[in-house]
C-alpha atoms as a PDB file:
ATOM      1  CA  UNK A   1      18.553  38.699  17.291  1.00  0.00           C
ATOM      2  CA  UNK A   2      14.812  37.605  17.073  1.00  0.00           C
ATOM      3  CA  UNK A   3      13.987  34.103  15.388  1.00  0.00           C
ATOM      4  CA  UNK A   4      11.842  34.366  12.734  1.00  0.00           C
ATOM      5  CA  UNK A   5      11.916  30.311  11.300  1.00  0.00           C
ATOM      6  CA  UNK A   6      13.275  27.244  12.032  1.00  0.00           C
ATOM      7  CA  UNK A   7      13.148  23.779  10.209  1.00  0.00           C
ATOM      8  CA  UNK A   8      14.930  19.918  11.349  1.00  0.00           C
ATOM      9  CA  UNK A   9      14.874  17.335   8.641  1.00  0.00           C
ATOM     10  CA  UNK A  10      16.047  14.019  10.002  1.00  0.00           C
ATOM     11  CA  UNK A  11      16.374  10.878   8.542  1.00  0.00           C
ATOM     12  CA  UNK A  12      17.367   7.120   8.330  1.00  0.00           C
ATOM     13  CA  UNK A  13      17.481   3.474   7.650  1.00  0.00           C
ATOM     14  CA  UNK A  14      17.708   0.659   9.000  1.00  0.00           C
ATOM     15  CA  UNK A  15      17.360  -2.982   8.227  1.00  0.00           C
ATOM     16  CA  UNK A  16      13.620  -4.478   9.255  1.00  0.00           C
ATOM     17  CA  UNK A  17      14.717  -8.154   8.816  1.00  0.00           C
ATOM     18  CA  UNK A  18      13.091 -10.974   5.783  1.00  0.00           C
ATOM     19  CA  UNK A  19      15.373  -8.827   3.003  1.00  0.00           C
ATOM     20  CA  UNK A  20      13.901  -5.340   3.715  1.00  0.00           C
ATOM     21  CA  UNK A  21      15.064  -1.682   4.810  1.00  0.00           C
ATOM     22  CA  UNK A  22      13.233   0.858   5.868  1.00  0.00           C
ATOM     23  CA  UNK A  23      13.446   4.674   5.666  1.00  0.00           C
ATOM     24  CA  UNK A  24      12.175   7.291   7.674  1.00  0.00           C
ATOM     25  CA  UNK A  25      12.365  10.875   7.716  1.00  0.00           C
ATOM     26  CA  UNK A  26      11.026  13.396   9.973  1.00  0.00           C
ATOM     27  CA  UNK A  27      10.233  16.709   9.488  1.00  0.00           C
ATOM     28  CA  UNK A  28       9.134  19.345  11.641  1.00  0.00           C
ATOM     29  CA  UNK A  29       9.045  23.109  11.457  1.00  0.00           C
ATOM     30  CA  UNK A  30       7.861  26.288  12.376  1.00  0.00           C
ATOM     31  CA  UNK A  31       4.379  25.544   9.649  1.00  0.00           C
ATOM     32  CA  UNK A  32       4.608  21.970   8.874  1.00  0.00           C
ATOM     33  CA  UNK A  33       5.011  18.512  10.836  1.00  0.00           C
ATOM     34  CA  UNK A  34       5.502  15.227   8.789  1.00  0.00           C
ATOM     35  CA  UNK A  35       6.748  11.814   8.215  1.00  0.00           C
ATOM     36  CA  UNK A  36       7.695   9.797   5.570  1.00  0.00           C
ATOM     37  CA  UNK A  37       8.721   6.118   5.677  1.00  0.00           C
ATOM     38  CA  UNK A  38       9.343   3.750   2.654  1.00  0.00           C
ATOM     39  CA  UNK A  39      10.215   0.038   2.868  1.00  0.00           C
ATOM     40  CA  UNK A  40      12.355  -1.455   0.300  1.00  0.00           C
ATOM     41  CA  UNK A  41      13.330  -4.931  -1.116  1.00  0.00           C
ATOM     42  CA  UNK A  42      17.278  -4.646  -0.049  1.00  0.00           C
ATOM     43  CA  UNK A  43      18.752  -6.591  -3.389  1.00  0.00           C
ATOM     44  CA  UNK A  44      16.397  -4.391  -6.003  1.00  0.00           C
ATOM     45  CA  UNK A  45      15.631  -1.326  -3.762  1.00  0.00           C
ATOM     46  CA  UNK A  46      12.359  -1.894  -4.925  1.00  0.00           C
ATOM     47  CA  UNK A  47       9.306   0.840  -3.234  1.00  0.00           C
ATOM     48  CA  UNK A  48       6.885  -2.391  -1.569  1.00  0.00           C
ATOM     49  CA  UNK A  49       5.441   0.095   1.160  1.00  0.00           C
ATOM     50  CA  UNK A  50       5.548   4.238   1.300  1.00  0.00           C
ATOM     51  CA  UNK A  51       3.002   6.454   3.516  1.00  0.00           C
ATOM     52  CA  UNK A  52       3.244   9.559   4.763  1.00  0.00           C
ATOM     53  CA  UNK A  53       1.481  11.461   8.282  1.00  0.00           C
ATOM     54  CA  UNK A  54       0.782  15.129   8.395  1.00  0.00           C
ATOM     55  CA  UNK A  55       0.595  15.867  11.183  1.00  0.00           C
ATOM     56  CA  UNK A  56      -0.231  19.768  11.952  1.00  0.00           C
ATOM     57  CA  UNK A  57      -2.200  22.062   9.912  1.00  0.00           C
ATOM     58  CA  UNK A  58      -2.215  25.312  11.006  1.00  0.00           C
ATOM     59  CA  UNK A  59      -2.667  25.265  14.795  1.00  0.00           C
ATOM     60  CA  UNK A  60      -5.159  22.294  14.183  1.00  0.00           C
ATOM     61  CA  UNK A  61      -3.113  18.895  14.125  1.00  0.00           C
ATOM     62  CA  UNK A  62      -4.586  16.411  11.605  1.00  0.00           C
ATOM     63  CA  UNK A  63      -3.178  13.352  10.602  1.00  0.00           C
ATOM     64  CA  UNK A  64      -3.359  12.242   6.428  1.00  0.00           C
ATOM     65  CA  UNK A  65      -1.845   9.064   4.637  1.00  0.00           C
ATOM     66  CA  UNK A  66      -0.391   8.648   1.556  1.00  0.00           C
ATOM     67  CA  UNK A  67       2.729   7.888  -0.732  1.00  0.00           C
ATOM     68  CA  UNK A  68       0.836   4.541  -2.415  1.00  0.00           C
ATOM     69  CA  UNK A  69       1.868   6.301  -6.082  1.00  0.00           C
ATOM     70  CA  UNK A  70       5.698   5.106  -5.381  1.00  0.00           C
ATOM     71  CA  UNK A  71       4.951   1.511  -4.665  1.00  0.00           C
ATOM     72  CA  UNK A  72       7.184  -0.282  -7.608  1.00  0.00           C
ATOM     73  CA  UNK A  73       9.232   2.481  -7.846  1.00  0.00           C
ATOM     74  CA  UNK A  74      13.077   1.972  -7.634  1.00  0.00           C
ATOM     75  CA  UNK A  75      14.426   4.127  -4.300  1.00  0.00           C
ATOM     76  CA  UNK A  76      17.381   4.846  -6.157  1.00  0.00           C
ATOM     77  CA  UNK A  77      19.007   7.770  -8.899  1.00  0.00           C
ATOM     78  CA  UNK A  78      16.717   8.887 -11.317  1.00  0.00           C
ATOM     79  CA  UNK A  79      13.233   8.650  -9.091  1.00  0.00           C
ATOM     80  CA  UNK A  80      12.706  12.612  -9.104  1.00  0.00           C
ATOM     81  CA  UNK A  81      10.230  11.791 -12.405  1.00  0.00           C
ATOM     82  CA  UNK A  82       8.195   8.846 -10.009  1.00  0.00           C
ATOM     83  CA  UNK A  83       8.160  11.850  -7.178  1.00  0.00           C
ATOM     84  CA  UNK A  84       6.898  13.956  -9.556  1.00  0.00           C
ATOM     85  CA  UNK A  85       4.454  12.067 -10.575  1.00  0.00           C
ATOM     86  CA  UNK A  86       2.957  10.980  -7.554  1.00  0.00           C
ATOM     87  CA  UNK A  87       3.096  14.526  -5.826  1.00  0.00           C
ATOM     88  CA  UNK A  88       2.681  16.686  -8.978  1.00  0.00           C
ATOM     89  CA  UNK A  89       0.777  20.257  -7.492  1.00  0.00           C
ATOM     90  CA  UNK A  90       3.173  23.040  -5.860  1.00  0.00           C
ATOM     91  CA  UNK A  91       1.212  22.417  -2.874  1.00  0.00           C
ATOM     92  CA  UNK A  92       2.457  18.889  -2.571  1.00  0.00           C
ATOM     93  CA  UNK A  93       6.688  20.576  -2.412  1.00  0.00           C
ATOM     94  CA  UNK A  94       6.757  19.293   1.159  1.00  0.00           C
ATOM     95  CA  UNK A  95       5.666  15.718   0.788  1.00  0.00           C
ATOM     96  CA  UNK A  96       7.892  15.416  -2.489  1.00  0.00           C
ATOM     97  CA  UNK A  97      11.029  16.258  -0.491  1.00  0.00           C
ATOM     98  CA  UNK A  98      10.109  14.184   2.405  1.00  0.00           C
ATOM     99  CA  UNK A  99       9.873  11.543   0.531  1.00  0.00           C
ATOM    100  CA  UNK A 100      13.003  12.694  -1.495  1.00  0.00           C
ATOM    101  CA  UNK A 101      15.253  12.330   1.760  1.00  0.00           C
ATOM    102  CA  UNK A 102      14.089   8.935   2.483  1.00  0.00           C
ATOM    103  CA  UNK A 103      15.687   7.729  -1.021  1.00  0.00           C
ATOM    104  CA  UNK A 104      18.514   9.737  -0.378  1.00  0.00           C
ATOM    105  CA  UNK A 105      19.096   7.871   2.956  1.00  0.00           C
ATOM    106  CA  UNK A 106      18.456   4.429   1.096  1.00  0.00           C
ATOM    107  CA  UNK A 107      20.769   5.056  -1.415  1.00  0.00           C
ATOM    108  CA  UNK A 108      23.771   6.291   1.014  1.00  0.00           C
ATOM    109  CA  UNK A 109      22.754   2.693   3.182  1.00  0.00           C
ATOM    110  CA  UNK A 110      24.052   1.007   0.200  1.00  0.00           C
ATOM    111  CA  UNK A 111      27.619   0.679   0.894  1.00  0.00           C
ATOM    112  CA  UNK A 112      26.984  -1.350   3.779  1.00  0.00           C
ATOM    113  CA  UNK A 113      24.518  -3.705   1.305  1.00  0.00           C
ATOM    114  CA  UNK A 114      26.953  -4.141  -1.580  1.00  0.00           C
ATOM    115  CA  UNK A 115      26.738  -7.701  -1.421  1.00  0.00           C
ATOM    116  CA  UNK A 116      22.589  -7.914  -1.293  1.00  0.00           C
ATOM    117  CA  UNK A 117      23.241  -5.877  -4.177  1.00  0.00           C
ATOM    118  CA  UNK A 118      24.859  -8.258  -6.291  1.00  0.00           C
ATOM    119  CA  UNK A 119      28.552  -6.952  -6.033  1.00  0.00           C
ATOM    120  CA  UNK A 120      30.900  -9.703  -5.541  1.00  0.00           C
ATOM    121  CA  UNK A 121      33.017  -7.549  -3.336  1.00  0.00           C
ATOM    122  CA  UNK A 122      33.742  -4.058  -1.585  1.00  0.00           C
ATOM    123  CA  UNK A 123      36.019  -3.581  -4.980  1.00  0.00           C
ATOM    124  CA  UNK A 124      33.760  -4.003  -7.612  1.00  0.00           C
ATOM    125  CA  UNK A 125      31.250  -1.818  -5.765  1.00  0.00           C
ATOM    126  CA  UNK A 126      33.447   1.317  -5.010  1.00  0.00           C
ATOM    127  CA  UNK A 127      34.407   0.524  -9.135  1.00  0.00           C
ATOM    128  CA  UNK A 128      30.680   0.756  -9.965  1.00  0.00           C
ATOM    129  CA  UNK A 129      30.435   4.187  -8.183  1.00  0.00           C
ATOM    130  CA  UNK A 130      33.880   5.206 -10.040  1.00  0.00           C
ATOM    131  CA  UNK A 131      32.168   4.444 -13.681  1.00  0.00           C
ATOM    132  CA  UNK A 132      28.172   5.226 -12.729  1.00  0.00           C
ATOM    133  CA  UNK A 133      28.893   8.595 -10.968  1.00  0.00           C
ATOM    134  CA  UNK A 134      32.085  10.398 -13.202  1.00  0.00           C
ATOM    135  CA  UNK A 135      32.524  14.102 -12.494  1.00  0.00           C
ATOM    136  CA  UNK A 136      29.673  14.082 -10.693  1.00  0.00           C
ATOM    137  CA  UNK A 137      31.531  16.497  -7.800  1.00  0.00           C
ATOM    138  CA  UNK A 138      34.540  17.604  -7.401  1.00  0.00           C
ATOM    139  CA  UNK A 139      35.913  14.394  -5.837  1.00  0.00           C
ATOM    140  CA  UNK A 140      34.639  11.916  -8.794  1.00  0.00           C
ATOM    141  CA  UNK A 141      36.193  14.888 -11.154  1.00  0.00           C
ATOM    142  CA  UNK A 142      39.710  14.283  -9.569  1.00  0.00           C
ATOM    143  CA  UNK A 143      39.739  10.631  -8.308  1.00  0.00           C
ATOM    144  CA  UNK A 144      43.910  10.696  -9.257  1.00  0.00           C
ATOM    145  CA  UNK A 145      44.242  13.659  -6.832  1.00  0.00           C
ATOM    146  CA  UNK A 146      41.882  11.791  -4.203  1.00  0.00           C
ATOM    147  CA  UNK A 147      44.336  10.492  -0.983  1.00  0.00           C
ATOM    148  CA  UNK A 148      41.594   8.354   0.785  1.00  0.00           C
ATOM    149  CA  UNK A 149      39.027   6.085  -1.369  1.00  0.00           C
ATOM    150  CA  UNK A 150      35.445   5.483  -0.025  1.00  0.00           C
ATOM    151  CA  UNK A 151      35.471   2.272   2.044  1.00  0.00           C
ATOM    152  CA  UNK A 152      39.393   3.342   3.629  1.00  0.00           C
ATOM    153  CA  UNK A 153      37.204   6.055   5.226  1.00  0.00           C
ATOM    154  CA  UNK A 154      34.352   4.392   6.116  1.00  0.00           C
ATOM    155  CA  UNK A 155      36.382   1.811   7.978  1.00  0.00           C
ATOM    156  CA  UNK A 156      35.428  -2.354   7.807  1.00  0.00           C
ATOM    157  CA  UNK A 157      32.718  -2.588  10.731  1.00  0.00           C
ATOM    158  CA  UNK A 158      29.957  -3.587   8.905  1.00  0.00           C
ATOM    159  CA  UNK A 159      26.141  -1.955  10.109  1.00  0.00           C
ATOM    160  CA  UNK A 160      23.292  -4.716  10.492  1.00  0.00           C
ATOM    161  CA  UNK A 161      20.593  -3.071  12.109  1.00  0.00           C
ATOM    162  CA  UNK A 162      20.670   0.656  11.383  1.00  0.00           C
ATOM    163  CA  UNK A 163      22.234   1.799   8.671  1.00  0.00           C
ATOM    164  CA  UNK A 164      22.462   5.099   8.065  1.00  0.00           C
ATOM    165  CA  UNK A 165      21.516   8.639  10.132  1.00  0.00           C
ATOM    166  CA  UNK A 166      20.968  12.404   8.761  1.00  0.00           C
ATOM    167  CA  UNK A 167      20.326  15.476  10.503  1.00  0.00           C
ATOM    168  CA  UNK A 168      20.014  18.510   8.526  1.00  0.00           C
ATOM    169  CA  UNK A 169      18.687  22.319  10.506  1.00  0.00           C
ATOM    170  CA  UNK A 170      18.018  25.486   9.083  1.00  0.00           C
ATOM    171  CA  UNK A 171      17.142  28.742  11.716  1.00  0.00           C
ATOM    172  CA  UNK A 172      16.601  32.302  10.252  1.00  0.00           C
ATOM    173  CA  UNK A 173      17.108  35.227  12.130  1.00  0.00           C
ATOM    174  CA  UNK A 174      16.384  39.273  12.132  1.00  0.00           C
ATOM    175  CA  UNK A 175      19.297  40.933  13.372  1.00  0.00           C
ATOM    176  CA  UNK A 176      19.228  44.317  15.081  1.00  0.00           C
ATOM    177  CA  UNK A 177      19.631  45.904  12.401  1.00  0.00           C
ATOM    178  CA  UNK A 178      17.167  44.310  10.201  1.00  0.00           C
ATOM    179  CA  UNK A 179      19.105  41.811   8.209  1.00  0.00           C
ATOM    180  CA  UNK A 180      18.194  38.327   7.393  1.00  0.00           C
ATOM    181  CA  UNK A 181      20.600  35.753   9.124  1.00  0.00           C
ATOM    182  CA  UNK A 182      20.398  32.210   8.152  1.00  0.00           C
ATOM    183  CA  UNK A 183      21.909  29.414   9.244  1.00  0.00           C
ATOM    184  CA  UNK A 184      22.176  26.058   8.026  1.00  0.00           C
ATOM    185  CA  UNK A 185      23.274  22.282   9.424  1.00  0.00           C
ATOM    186  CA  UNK A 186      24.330  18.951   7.728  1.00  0.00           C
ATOM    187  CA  UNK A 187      25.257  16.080   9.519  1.00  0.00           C
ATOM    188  CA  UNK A 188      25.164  12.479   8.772  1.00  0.00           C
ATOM    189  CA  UNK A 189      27.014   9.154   9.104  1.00  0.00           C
ATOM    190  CA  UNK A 190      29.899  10.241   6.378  1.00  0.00           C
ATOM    191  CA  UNK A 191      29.794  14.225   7.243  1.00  0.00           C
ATOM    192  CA  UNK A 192      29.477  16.974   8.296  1.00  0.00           C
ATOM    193  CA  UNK A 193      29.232  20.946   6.998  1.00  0.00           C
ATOM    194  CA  UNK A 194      27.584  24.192   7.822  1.00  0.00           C
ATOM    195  CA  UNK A 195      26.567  27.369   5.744  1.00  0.00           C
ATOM    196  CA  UNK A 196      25.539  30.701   6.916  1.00  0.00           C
ATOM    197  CA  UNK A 197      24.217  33.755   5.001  1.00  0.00           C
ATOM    198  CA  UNK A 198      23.398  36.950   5.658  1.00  0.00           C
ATOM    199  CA  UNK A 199      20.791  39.691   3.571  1.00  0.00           C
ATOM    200  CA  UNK A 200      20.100  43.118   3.491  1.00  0.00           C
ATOM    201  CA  UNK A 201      16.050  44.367   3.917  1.00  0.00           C
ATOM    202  CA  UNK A 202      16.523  44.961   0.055  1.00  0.00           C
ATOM    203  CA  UNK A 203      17.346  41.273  -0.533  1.00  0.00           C
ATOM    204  CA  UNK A 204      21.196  41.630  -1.601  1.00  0.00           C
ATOM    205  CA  UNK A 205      22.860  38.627  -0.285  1.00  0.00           C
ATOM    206  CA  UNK A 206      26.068  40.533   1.653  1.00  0.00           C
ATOM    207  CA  UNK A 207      27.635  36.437   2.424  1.00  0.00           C
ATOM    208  CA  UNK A 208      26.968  33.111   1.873  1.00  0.00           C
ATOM    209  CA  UNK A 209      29.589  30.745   3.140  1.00  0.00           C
ATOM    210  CA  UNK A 210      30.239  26.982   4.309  1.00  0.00           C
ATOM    211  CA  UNK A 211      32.922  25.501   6.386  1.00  0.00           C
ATOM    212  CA  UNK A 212      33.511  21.354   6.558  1.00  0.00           C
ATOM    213  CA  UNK A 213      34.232  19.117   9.682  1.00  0.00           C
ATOM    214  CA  UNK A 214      34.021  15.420   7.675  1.00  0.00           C
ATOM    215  CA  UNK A 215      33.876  14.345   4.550  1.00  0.00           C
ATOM    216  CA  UNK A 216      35.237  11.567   2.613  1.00  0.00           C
ATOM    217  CA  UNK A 217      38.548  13.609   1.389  1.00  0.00           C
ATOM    218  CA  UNK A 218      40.125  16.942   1.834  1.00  0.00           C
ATOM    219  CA  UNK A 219      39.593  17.461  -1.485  1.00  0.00           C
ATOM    220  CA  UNK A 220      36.122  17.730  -0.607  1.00  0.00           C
ATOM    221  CA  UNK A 221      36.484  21.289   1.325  1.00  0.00           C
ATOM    222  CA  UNK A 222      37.463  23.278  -0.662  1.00  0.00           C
ATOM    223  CA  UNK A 223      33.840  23.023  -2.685  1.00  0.00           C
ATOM    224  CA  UNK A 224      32.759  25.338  -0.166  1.00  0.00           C
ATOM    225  CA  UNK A 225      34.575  28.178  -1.051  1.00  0.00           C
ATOM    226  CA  UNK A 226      31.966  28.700  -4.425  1.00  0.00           C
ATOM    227  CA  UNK A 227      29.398  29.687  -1.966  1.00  0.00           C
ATOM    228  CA  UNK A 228      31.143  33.074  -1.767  1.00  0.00           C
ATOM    229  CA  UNK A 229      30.063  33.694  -5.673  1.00  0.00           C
ATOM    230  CA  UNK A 230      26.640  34.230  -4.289  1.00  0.00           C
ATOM    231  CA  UNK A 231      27.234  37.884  -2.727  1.00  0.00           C
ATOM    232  CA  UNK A 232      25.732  40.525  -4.320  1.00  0.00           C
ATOM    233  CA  UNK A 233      23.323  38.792  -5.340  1.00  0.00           C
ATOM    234  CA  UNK A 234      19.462  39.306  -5.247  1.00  0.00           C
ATOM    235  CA  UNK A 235      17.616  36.810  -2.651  1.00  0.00           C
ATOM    236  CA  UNK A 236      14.360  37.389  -4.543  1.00  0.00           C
ATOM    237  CA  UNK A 237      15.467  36.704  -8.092  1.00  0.00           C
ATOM    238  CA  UNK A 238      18.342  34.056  -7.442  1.00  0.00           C
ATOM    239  CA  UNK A 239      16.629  30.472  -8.470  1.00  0.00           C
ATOM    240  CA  UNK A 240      17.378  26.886  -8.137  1.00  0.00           C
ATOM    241  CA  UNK A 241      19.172  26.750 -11.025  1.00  0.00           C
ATOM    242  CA  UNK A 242      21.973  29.243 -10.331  1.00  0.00           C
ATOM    243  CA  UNK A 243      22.277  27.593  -7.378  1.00  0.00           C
ATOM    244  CA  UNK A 244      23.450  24.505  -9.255  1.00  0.00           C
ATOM    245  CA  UNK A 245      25.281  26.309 -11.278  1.00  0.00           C
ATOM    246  CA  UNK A 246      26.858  28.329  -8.672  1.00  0.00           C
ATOM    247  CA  UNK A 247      27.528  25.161  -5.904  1.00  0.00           C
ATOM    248  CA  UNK A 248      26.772  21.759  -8.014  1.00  0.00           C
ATOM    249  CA  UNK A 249      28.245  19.996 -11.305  1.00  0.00           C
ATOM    250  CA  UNK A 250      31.822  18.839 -11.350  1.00  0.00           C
ATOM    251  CA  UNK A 251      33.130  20.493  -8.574  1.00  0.00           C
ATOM    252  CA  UNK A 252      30.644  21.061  -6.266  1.00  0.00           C
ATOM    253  CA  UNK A 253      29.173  18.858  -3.804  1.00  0.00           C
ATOM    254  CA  UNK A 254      25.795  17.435  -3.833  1.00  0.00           C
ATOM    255  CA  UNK A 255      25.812  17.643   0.155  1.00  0.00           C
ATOM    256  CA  UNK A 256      26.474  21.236   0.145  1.00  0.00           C
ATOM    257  CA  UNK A 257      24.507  22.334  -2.774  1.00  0.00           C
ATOM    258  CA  UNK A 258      21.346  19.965  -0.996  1.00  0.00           C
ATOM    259  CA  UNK A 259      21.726  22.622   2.399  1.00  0.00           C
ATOM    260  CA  UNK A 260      22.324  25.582   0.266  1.00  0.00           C
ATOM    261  CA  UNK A 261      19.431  24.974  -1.643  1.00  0.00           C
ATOM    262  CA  UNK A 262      17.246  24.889   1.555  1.00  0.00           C
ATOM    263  CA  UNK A 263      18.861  27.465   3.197  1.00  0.00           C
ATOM    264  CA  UNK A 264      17.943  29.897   0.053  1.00  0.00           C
ATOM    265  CA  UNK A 265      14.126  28.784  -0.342  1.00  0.00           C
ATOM    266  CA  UNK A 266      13.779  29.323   3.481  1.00  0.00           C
ATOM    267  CA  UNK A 267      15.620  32.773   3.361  1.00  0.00           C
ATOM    268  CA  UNK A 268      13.654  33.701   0.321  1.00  0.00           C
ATOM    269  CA  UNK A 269       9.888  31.810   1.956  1.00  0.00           C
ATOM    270  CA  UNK A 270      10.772  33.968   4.839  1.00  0.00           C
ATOM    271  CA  UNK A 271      11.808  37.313   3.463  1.00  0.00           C
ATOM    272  CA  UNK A 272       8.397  37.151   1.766  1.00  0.00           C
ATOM    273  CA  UNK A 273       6.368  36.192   4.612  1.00  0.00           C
ATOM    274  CA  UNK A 274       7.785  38.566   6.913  1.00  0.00           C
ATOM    275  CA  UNK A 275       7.854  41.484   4.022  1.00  0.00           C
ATOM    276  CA  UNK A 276      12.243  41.644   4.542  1.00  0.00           C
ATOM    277  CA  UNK A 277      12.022  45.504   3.776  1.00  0.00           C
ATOM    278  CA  UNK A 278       9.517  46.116   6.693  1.00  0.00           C
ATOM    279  CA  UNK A 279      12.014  44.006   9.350  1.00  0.00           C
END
């Protein structure tokens, strides 16, 4: 097996003291380096700071600051139109999903801020999420099938300083007989899941599947069982979109459709670079 790419996306939040959290996130890669942090107003989630460092270009390392377009901007659901704003060229994908992970940490910290947040109680919040988020994945589609509710399995210990931690990996590989192997990571404070796929030169995905260690409910699992409707497909013309389709909606999971959607753009980014019919 030779290694042809590798990518680590990690990210957090923690509380900074005077009513404010920051996030972080950290990515680094075989072509890019970068960070992204964004400080937030813990009762309105609020965008008061947000910068980002590049730090490598090419084999030149240069540092670059920005992210000043998302001050004001909520941190929350519905920001992808704010990212898209203030990063709107193809060129700027990476520093849109950089930033992207830092809301996406800020918004799983909130459990342990429900009260900053103006719920009266651990109750009302989890009763929020219930109405807000319906069918949403497969375990807001069946909450009467669902044995173990959100705060049961997050246990009572309350976090003060750091809130939440995410670690997501992705590695390609060229087998010996000139396949594309990928492999894909997903761990965090609530769980944890892994995906693996494998190509032909021609681009036919031959498998795509995902196995759980954590997650809120069993019910959860068994979302990664749609992966498998991806065989036979074609790595070059398979988009996004089917992969929501495919992984996502009402009984998916946004945690596995997130890795499976970065597992497919860096299979596909690296069939192309490396010509997959050549390897």
């Amino acid at each position: 097996m030779k290694l042809l790419f590798q990518q680590s996306l990690r990210s957090s939040t923690r509380s900074v003291g005077d009513g404010r959290i920051e996030a972080e996130a950290v990515l680094l890669s075989t072509d890019a380096e970068m960070v992204a942090r964004i400080t937030v107003t813990q009762d309105t989630f609020l965008i008061e700071k947000a910068e980002r460092e590049s730090l490598r270009s090419g084999s030149l390392y240069v540092s670059s600051v920005g992210g000043a377009n998302l001050i004001g901007k909520p941190a929350y659901f519905g920001v992808a139109a704010s990212l898209t704003r203030a990063f709107p060229d193809a060129k700027d994908a990476i520093e849109r999903s950089v930033f992207a992970e830092c809301i996406k940490a800020l918004i799983q910290s909130e459990c342990y801020l429900f009260r900053e947040r103006g719920f009266a109680d651990k109750q009302a919040y989890q009763k929020n999420w219930d109405i807000s988020h319906p069918n949403s994945c497969r375990y807001y589609s069946h909450l009467d099938l669902v044995s173990r509710r959100w705060f049961e399995y997050i246990g009572d210990e309350p976090r003060k300083q750091n809130l939440f931690n995410r670690h997501k990996s992705i590695a390609i590989w060229q087998s010996e007989r000139g396949t594309l192997e990928g492999r894909g990571t997903f761990l965090d404070s609530f769980h944890e899941l892994g995906i693996q796929a494998q190509c032909e030169a021609d681009g036919t995905i031959v498998g795509f599947t995902g196995s759980f260690l954590r997650a809120p409910d069993s019910i959860c699992f068994g979302t990664a069982e749609l992966l498998t409707s991806l065989s036979g497909r074609n790595l070059g013309e398979f988009t996004r979109k089917e992969m929501n389709r495919c992984a996502g909606g009402p009984e998916g999971c946004a945690h596995l459709l997130d890795l499976g959607q970065d597992l497919l753009a860096t299979l596909q980014k690296t069939a192309k670079l490396f010509d997959a019919t050549k390897l």
